[in-house]
Structure formats: structure tokens, C-alpha cells
C-alpha atoms as a PDB file:
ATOM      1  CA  UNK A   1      -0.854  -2.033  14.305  1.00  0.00           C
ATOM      2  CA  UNK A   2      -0.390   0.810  12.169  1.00  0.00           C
ATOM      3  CA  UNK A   3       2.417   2.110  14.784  1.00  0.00           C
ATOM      4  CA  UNK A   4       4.261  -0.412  13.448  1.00  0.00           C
ATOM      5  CA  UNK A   5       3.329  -1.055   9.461  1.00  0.00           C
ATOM      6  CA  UNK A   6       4.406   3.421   9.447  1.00  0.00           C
ATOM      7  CA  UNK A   7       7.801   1.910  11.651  1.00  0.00           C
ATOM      8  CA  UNK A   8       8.746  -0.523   8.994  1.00  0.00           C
ATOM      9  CA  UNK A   9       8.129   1.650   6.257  1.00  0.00           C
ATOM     10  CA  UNK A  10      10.440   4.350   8.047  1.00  0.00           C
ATOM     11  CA  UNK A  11      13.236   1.448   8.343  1.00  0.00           C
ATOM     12  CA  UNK A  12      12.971   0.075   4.920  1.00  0.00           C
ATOM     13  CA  UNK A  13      12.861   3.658   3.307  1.00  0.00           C
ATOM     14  CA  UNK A  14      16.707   4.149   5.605  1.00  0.00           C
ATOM     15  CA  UNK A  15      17.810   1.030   4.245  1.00  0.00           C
ATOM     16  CA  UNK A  16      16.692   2.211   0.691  1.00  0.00           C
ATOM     17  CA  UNK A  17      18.768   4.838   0.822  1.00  0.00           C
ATOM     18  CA  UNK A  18      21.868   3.085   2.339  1.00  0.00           C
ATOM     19  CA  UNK A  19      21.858   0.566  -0.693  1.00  0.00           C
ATOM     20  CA  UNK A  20      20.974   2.678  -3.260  1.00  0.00           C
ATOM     21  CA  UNK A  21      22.505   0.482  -5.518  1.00  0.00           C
ATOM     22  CA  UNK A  22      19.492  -1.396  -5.058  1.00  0.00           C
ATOM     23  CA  UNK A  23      16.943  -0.015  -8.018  1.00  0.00           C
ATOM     24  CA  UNK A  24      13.379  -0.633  -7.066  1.00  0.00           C
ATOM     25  CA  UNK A  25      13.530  -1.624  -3.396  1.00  0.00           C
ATOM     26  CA  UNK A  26      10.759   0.379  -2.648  1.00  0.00           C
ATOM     27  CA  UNK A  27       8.962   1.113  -5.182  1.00  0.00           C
ATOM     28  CA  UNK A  28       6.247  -0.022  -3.618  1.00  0.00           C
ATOM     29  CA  UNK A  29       6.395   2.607  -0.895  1.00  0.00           C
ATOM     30  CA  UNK A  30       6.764   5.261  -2.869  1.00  0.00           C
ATOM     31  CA  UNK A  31       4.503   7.850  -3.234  1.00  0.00           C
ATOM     32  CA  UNK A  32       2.556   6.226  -0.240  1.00  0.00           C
ATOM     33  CA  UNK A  33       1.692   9.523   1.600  1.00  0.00           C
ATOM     34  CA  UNK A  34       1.509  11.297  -1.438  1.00  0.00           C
ATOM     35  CA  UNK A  35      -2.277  10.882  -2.482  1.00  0.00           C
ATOM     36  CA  UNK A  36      -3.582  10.104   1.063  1.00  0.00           C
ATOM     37  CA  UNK A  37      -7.505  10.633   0.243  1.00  0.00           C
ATOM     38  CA  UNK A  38      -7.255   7.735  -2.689  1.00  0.00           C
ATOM     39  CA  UNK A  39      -5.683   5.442  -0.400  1.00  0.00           C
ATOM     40  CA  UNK A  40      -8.175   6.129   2.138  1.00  0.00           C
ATOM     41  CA  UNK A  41     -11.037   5.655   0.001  1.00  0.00           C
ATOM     42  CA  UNK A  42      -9.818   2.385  -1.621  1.00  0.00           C
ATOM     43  CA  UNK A  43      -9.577   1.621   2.121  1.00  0.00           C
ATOM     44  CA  UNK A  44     -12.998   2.214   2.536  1.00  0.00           C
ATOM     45  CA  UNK A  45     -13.638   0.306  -0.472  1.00  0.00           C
ATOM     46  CA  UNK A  46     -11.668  -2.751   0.512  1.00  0.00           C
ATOM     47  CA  UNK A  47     -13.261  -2.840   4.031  1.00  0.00           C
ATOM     48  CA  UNK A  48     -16.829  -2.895   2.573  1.00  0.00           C
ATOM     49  CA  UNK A  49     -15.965  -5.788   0.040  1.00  0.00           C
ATOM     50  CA  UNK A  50     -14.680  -8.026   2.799  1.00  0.00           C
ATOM     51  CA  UNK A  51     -15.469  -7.094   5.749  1.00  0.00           C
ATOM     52  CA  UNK A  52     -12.413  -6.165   7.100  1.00  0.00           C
ATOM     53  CA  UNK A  53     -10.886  -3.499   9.962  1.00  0.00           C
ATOM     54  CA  UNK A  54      -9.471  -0.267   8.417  1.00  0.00           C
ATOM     55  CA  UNK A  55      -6.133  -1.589   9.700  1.00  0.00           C
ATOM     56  CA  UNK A  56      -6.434  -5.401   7.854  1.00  0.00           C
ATOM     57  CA  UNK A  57      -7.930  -3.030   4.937  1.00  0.00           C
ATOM     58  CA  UNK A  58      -5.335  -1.084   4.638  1.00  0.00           C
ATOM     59  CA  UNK A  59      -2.337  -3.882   5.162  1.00  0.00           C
ATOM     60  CA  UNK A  60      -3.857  -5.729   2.669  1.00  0.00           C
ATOM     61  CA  UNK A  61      -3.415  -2.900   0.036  1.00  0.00           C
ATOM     62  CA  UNK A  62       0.025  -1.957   0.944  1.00  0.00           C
ATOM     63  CA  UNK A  63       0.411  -6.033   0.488  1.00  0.00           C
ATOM     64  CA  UNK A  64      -0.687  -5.943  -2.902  1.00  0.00           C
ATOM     65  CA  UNK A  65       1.161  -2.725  -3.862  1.00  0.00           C
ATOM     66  CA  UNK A  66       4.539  -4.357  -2.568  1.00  0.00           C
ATOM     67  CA  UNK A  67       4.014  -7.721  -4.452  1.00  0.00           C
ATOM     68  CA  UNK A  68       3.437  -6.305  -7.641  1.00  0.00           C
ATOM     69  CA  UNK A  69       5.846  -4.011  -7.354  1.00  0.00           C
ATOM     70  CA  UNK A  70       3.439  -0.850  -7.329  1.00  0.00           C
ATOM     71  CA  UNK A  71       2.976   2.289  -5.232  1.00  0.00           C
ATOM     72  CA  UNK A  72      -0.112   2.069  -2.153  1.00  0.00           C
ATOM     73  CA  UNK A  73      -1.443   4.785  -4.729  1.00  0.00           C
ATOM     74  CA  UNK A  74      -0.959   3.225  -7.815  1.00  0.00           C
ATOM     75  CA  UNK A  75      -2.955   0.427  -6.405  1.00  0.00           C
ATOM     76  CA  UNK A  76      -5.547   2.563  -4.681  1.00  0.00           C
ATOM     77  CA  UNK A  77      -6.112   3.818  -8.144  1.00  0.00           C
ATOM     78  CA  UNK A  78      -6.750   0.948  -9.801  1.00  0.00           C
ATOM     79  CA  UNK A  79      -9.271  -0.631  -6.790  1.00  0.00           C
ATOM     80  CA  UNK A  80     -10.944   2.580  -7.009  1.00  0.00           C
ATOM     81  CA  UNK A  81     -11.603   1.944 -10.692  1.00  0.00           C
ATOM     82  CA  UNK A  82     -12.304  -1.376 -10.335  1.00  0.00           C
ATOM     83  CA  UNK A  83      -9.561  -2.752 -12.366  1.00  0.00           C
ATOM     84  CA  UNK A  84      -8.398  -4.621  -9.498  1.00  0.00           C
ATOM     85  CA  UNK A  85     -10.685  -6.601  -6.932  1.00  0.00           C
ATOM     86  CA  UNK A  86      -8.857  -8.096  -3.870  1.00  0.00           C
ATOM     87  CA  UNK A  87     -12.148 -10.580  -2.873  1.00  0.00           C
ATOM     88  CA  UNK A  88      -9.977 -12.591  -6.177  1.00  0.00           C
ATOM     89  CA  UNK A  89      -7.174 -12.683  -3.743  1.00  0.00           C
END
């Protein structure tokens, strides 16, 4: 599963930079692999709150990051300091 979440990211980072012109396309990916050990631990954080595989864990924050527009660490951030809680979701 992850195989293919890193896969898509690859293609829609090459398609980011084919339409530049396109501000903001991925913002949400951006910075991703930057600050791995806070998106791991909001991970871990997000698997403990519902009960969820690392994998569904982790797609669910990458989800959240990409609707609002955020980076995975941005987001990470915030569920680490509890400003965001995905059991609202």
C-alpha cells in the first residue's frame, strides 16, 4: 500500500513540475520527507486514537494534509499538539 501512496506522490511531484504554471499543486506534498520523525509519531498518534494500521494511519494524514491544502508535516505538527483531532473526521 505504501508502494503505491510513495508512486503517486513521485508522479504528481513530475507533473508538478511539468505545469508549473500551476501554483500550489502540491503543496500538500511538500516537505513530506522532510521532518520524517513528526510524521511518524503523529502516525503513532493517529493509530492509537482509532485504531487503525500504520498504513490507514498514515493515508489518513497525508488525506488531511492534501485537503486543506497543508504539508504531511504541517499537519503532523498540529496532531502532535493537539490542535487537530482526526476521531472529528
Amino acid at each position: 500500500m505504501l508502494l503505491v501512496a510513495d508512486a503517486v506522490t513521485l508522479t504528481v511531484l513530475a507533473l508538478d513540475q511539468a505545469f508549473s504554471d500551476f501554483e500550489g499543486v502540491v503543496t500538500w506534498l511538500s516537505g513530506a520527507e522532510s521532518d520524517r520523525e513528526e510524521v511518524h509519531q503523529a502516525t503513532g498518534m493517529i493509530m492509537m486514537q482509532l485504531g487503525v494500521s500504520v498504513e490507514e494511519a498514515l493515508l489518513r494524514l497525508r488525506a488531511r494534509a492534501f485537503t486543506q491544502g497543508r504539508t504531511a508535516t504541517q499537519v503532523a505538527r498540529a496532531i502532535i499538539e493537539r490542535t487537530i483531532d482526526l476521531r472529528d473526521d
